[in-house]
C-alpha atoms as a PDB file:
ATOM      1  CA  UNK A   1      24.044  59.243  27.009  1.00  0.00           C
ATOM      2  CA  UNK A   2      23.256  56.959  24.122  1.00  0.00           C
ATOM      3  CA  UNK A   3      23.915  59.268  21.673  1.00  0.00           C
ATOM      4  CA  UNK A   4      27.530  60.251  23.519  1.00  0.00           C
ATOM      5  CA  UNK A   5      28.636  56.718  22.675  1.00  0.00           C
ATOM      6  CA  UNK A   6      29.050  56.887  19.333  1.00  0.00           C
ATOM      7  CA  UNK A   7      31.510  59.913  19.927  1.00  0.00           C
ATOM      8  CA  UNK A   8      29.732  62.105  17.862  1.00  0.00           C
ATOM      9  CA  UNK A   9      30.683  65.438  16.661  1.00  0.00           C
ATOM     10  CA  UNK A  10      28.395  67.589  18.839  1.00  0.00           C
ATOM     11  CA  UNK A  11      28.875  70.312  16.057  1.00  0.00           C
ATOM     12  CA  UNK A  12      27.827  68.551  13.159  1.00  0.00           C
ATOM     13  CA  UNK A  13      24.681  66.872  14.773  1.00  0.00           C
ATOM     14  CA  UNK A  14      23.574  70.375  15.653  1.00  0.00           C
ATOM     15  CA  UNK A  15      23.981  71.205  11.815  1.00  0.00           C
ATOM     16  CA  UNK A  16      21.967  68.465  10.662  1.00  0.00           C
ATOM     17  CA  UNK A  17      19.255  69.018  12.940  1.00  0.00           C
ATOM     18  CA  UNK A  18      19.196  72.850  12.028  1.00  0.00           C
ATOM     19  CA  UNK A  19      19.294  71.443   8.509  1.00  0.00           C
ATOM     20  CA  UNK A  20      16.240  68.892   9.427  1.00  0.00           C
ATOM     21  CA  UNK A  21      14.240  71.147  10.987  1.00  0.00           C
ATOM     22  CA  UNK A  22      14.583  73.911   8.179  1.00  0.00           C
ATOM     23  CA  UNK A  23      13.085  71.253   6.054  1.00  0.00           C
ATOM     24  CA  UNK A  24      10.565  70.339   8.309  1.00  0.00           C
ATOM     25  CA  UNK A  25       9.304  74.343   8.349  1.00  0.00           C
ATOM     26  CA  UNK A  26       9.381  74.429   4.424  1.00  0.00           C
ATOM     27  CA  UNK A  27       7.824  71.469   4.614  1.00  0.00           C
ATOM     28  CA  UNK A  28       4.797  72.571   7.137  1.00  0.00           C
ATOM     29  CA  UNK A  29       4.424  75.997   5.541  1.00  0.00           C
ATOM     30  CA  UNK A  30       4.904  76.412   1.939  1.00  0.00           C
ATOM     31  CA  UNK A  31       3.002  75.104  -0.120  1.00  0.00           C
ATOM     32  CA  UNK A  32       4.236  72.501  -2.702  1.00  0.00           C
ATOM     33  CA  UNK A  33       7.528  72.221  -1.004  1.00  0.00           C
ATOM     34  CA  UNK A  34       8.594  68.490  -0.404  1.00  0.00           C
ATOM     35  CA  UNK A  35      11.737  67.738   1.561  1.00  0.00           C
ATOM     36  CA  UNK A  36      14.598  66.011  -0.875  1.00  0.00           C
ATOM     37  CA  UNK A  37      14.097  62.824   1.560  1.00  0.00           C
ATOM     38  CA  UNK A  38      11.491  62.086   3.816  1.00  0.00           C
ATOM     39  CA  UNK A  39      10.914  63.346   7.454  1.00  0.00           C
ATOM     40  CA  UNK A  40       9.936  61.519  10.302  1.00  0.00           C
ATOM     41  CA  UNK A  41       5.976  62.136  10.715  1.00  0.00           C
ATOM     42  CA  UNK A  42       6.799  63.101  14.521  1.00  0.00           C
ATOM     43  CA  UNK A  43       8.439  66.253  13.265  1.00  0.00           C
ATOM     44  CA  UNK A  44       6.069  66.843  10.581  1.00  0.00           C
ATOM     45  CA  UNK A  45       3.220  66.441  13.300  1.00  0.00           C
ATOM     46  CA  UNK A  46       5.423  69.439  15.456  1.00  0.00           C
ATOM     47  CA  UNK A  47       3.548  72.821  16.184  1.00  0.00           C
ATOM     48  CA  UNK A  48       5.107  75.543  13.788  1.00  0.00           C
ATOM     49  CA  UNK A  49       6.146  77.675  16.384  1.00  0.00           C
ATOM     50  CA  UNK A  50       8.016  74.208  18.012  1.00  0.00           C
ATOM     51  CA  UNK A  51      10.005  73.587  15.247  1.00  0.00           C
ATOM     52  CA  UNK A  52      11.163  77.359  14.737  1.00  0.00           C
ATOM     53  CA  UNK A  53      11.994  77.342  18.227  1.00  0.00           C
ATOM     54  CA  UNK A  54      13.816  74.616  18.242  1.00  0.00           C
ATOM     55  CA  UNK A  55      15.528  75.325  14.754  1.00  0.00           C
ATOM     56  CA  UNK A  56      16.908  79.053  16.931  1.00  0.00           C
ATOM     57  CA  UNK A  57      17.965  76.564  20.214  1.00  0.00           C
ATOM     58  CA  UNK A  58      19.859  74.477  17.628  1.00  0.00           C
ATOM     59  CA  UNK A  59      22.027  77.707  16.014  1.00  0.00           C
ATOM     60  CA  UNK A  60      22.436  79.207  19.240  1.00  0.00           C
ATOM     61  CA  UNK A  61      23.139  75.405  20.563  1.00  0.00           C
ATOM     62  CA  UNK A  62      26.142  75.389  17.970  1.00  0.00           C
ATOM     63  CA  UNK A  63      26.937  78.827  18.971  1.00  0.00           C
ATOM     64  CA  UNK A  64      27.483  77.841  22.233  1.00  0.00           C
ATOM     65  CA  UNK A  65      28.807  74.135  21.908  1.00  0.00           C
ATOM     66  CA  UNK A  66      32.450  75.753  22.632  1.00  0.00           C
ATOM     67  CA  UNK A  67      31.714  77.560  25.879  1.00  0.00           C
ATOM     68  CA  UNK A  68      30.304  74.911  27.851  1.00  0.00           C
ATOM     69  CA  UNK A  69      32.591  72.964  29.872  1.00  0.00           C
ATOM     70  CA  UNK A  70      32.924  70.311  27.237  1.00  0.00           C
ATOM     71  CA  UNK A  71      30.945  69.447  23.876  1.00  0.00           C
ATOM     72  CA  UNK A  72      28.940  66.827  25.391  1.00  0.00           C
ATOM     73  CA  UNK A  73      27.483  69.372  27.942  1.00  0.00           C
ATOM     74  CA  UNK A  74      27.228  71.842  25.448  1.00  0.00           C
ATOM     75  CA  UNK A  75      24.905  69.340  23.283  1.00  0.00           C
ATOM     76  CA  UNK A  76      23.146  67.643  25.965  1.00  0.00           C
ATOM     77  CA  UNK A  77      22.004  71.126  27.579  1.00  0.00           C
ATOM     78  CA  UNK A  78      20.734  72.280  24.324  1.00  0.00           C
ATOM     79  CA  UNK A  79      18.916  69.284  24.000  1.00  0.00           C
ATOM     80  CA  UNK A  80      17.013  69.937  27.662  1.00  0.00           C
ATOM     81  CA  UNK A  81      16.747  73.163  26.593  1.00  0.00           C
ATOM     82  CA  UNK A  82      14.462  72.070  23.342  1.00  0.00           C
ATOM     83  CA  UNK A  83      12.741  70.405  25.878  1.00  0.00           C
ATOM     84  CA  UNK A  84      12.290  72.566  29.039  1.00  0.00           C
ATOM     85  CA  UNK A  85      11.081  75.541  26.511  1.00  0.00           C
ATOM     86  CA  UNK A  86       7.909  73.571  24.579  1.00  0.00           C
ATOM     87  CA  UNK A  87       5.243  76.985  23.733  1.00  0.00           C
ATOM     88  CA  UNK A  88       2.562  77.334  26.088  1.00  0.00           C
ATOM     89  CA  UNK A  89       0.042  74.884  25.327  1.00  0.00           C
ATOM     90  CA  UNK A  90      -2.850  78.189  25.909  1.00  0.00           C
ATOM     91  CA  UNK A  91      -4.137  76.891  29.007  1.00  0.00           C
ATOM     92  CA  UNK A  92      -2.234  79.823  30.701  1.00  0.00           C
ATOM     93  CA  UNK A  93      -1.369  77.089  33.734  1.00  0.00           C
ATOM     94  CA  UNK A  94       2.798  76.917  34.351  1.00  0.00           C
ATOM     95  CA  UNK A  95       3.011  73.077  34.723  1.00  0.00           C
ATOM     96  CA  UNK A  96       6.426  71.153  35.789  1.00  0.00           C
ATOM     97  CA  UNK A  97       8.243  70.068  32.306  1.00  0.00           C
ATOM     98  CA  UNK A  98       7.300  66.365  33.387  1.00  0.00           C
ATOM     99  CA  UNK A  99       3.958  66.448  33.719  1.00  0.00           C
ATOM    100  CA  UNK A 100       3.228  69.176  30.381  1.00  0.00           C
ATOM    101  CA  UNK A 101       1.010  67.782  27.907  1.00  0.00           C
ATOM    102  CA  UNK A 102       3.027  66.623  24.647  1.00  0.00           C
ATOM    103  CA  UNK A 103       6.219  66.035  26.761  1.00  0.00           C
ATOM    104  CA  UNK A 104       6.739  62.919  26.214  1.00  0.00           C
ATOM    105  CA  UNK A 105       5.863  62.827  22.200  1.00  0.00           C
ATOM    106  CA  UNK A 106       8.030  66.370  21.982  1.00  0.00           C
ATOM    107  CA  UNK A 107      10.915  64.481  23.684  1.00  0.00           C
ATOM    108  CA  UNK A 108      10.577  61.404  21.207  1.00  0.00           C
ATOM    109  CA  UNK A 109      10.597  64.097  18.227  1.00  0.00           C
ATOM    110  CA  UNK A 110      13.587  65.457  19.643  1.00  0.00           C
ATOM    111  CA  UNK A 111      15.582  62.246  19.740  1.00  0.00           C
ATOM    112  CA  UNK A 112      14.781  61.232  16.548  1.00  0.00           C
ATOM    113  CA  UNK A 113      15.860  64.344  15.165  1.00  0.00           C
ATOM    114  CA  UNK A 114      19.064  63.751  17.088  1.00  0.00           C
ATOM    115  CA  UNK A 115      19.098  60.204  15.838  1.00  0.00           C
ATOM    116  CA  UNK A 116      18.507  60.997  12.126  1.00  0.00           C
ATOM    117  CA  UNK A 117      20.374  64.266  12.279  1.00  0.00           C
ATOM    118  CA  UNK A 118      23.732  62.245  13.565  1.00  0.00           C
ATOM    119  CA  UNK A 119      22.964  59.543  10.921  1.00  0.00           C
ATOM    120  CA  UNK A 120      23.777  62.186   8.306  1.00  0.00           C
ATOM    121  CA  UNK A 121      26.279  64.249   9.822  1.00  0.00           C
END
């Protein structure tokens, strides 16, 4: 809702965070490689495996941005999604998306990265 009132282009946002969150892999996993601006520590702190799943919700987000009933929907679903899908923290228990451990930090990651990826787009 926030983010809808700026009329943002759903599109674009979902660029810049694929963009962001490519940066934030290179960033996590090879060695040497510093992002050409800084990244918000909350994605840097983000489980590999979080941030490659979210980078694949994000393309297939865009993907899908025109088959939803409208752009906002599109966006905002793919948004839950990144959400609603967090890995399996190992414990091997199925635990309601509100009460997961890391939910609330992932879901502050993931806003941010909404935040700084509409900033640039």
């Amino acid at each position: 809702e926030h983010h809808a009132g700026y009329s943002p282009e759903f599109a674009a946002t979902l660029e810049a965070m694929a963009e962001r969150l490519h940066q934030t892999q290179l960033a996590q996993l090879v060695e040497g490689m510093a992002p050409a601006e800084p990244l918000p520590e909350a994605l840097l702190s983000l489980p590999p495996e979080t941030v490659q799943l979210w980078y694949q919700m994000a393309l297939q987000g865009h993907r899908d941005l025109y088959m939803a009933p409208s752009p906002r929907i599109g966006f905002e679903m793919t948004m839950l999604r990144m959400l609603a899908f967090l890995p399996d923290d190992g414990s091997g228990a199925r635990a309601e998306p509100q009460a997961k451990p890391g939910m609330a930090s992932a879901a502050a990651a993931a806003g941010r990265l909404a935040d700084s990826s509409a900033s640039q787009a």
